[in-house]
Protein backbone atom coordinates (compact mmCIF):
# COMPACT_ATOMS: atom_id res chain seq x y z
CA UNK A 1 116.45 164.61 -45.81
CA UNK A 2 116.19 160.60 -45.28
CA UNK A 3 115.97 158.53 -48.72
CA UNK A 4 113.59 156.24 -47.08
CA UNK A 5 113.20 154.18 -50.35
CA UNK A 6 117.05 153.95 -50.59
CA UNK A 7 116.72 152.29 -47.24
CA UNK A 8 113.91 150.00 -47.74
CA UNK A 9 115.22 149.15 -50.99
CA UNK A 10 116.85 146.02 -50.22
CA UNK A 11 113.52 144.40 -48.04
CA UNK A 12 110.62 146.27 -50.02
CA UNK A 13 109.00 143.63 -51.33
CA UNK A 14 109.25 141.75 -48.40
CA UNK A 15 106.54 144.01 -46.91
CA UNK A 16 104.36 145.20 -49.93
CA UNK A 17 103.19 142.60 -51.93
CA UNK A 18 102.69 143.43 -55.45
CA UNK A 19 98.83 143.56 -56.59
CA UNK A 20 96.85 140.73 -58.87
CA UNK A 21 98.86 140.63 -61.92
CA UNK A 22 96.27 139.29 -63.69
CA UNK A 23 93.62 141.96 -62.44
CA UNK A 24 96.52 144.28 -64.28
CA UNK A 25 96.78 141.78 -66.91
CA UNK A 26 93.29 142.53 -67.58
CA UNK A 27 93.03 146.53 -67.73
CA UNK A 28 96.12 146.48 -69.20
CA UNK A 29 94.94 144.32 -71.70
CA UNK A 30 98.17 141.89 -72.09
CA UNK A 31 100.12 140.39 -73.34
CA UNK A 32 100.60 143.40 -76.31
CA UNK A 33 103.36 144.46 -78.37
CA UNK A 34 104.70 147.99 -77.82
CA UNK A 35 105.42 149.92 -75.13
CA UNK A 36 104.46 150.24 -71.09
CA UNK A 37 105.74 152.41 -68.55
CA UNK A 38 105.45 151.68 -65.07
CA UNK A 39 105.96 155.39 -63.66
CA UNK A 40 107.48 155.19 -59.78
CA UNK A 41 107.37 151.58 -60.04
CA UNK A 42 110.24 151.23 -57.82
CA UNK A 43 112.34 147.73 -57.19
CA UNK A 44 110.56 146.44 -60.32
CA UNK A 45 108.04 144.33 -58.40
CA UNK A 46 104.79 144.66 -60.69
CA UNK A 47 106.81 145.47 -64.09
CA UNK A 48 108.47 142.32 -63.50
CA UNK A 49 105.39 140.52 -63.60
CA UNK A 50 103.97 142.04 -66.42
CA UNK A 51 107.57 142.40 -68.96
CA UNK A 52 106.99 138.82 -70.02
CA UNK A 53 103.69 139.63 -71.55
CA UNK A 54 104.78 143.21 -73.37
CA UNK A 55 107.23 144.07 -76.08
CA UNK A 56 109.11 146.99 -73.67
CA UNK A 57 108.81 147.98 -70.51
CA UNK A 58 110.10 151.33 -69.10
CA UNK A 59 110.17 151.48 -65.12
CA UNK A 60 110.81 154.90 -63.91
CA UNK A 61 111.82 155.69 -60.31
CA UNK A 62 113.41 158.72 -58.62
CA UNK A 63 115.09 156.07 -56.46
CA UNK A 64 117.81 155.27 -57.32
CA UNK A 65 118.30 152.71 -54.88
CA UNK A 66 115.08 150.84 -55.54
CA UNK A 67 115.52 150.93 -58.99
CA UNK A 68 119.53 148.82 -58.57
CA UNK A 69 116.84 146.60 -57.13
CA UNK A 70 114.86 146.14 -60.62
CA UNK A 71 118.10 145.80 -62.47
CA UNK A 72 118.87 142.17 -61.50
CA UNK A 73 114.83 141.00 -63.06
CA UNK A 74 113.89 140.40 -66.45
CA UNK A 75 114.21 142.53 -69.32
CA UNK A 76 113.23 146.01 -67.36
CA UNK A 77 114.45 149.18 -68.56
CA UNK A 78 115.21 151.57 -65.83
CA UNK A 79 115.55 155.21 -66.16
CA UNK A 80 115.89 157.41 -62.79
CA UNK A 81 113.16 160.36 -62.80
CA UNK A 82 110.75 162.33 -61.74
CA UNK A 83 107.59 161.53 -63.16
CA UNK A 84 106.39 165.11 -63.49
CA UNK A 85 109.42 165.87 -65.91
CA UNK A 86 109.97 162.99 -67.44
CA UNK A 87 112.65 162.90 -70.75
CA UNK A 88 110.29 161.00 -73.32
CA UNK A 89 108.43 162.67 -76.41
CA UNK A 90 104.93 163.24 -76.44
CA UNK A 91 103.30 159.79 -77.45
CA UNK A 92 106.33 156.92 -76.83
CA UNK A 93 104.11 154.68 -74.43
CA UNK A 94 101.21 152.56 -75.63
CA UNK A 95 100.31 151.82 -71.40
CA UNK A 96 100.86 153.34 -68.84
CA UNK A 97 101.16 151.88 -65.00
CA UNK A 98 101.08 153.92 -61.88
CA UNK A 99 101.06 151.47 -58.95
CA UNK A 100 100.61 152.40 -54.99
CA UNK A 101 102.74 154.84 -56.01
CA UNK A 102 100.82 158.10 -56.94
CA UNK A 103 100.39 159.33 -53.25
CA UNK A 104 104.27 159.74 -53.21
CA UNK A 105 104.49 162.20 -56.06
CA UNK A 106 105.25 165.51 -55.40
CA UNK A 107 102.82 167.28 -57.89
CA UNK A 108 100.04 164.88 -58.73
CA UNK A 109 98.58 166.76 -60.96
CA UNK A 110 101.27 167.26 -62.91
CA UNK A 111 102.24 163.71 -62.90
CA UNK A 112 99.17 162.90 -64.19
CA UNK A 113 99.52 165.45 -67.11
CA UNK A 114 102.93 164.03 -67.75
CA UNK A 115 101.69 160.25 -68.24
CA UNK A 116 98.81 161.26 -70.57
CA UNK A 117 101.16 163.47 -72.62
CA UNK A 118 103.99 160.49 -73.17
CA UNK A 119 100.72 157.82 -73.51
CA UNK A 120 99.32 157.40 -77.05
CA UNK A 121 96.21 158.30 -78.24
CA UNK A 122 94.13 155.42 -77.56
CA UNK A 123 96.38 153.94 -74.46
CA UNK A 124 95.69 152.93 -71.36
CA UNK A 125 96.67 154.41 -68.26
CA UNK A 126 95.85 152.69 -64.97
CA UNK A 127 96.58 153.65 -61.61
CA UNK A 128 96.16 152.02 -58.59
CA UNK A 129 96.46 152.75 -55.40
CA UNK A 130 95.96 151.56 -51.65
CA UNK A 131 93.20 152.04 -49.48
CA UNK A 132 94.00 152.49 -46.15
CA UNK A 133 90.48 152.01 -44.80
CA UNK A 134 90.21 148.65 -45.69
């Protein structure tokens, strides 16, 4: 099988841009204390925006390629997974950031079930993701 992401790694952001940060500022609601994961968040482009403005940030990828990528910015925390098993107790992440990502998980609907179980009551999970007909 091709690791596509291993081979776009080095030019990804080159040809996706990373989304508003301040329209994820917003549902986010940063800057907060705490903890945010940014689940398949790849080369770090988005968490990199947003680490400045939270107390820890988490960015899980099953790439990792993409993720040596993210090393090199800001005070990110790596951790190479799979987003429908991931390693953390229930409750460890006060937000939770899925984006352009979700469409690339094998099981969504486990992935889904995996963020709300490691998000805290009350957190915020927000996804985004493209849409191709516009």
């Amino acid at each position: 099988m091709i690791d596509h992401f291993g081979i776009l790694a080095p030019f990804y952001e080159r040809f996706i841009p990373p989304p508003d940060p301040m329209q994820l500022q917003k549902l986010l609601n940063l800057p907060a204390d705490g903890w945010m994961l940014d689940a398949g968040g790849g080369t770090g482009r988005v968490a990199s925006l947003l680490e400045p403005m939270v107390g820890n940030l988490v960015l899980s990828d099953e790439s990792g390629k993409m993720l040596k990528q993210a090393q090199a910015k800001g005070k990110l925390q790596p951790m190479l997974g799979h987003v429908e098993r991931f390693p953390f107790p229930d409750n460890s992440f006060d937000r939770a950031l899925v984006v352009d990502a979700l469409h690339h998980f094998h099981n969504q609907e486990q992935a889904i079930a995996e963020l709300v179980r490691v998000l805290k009551k009350g957190g915020r999970l927000v996804i985004e993701e493209p849409d191709i007909h516009r």
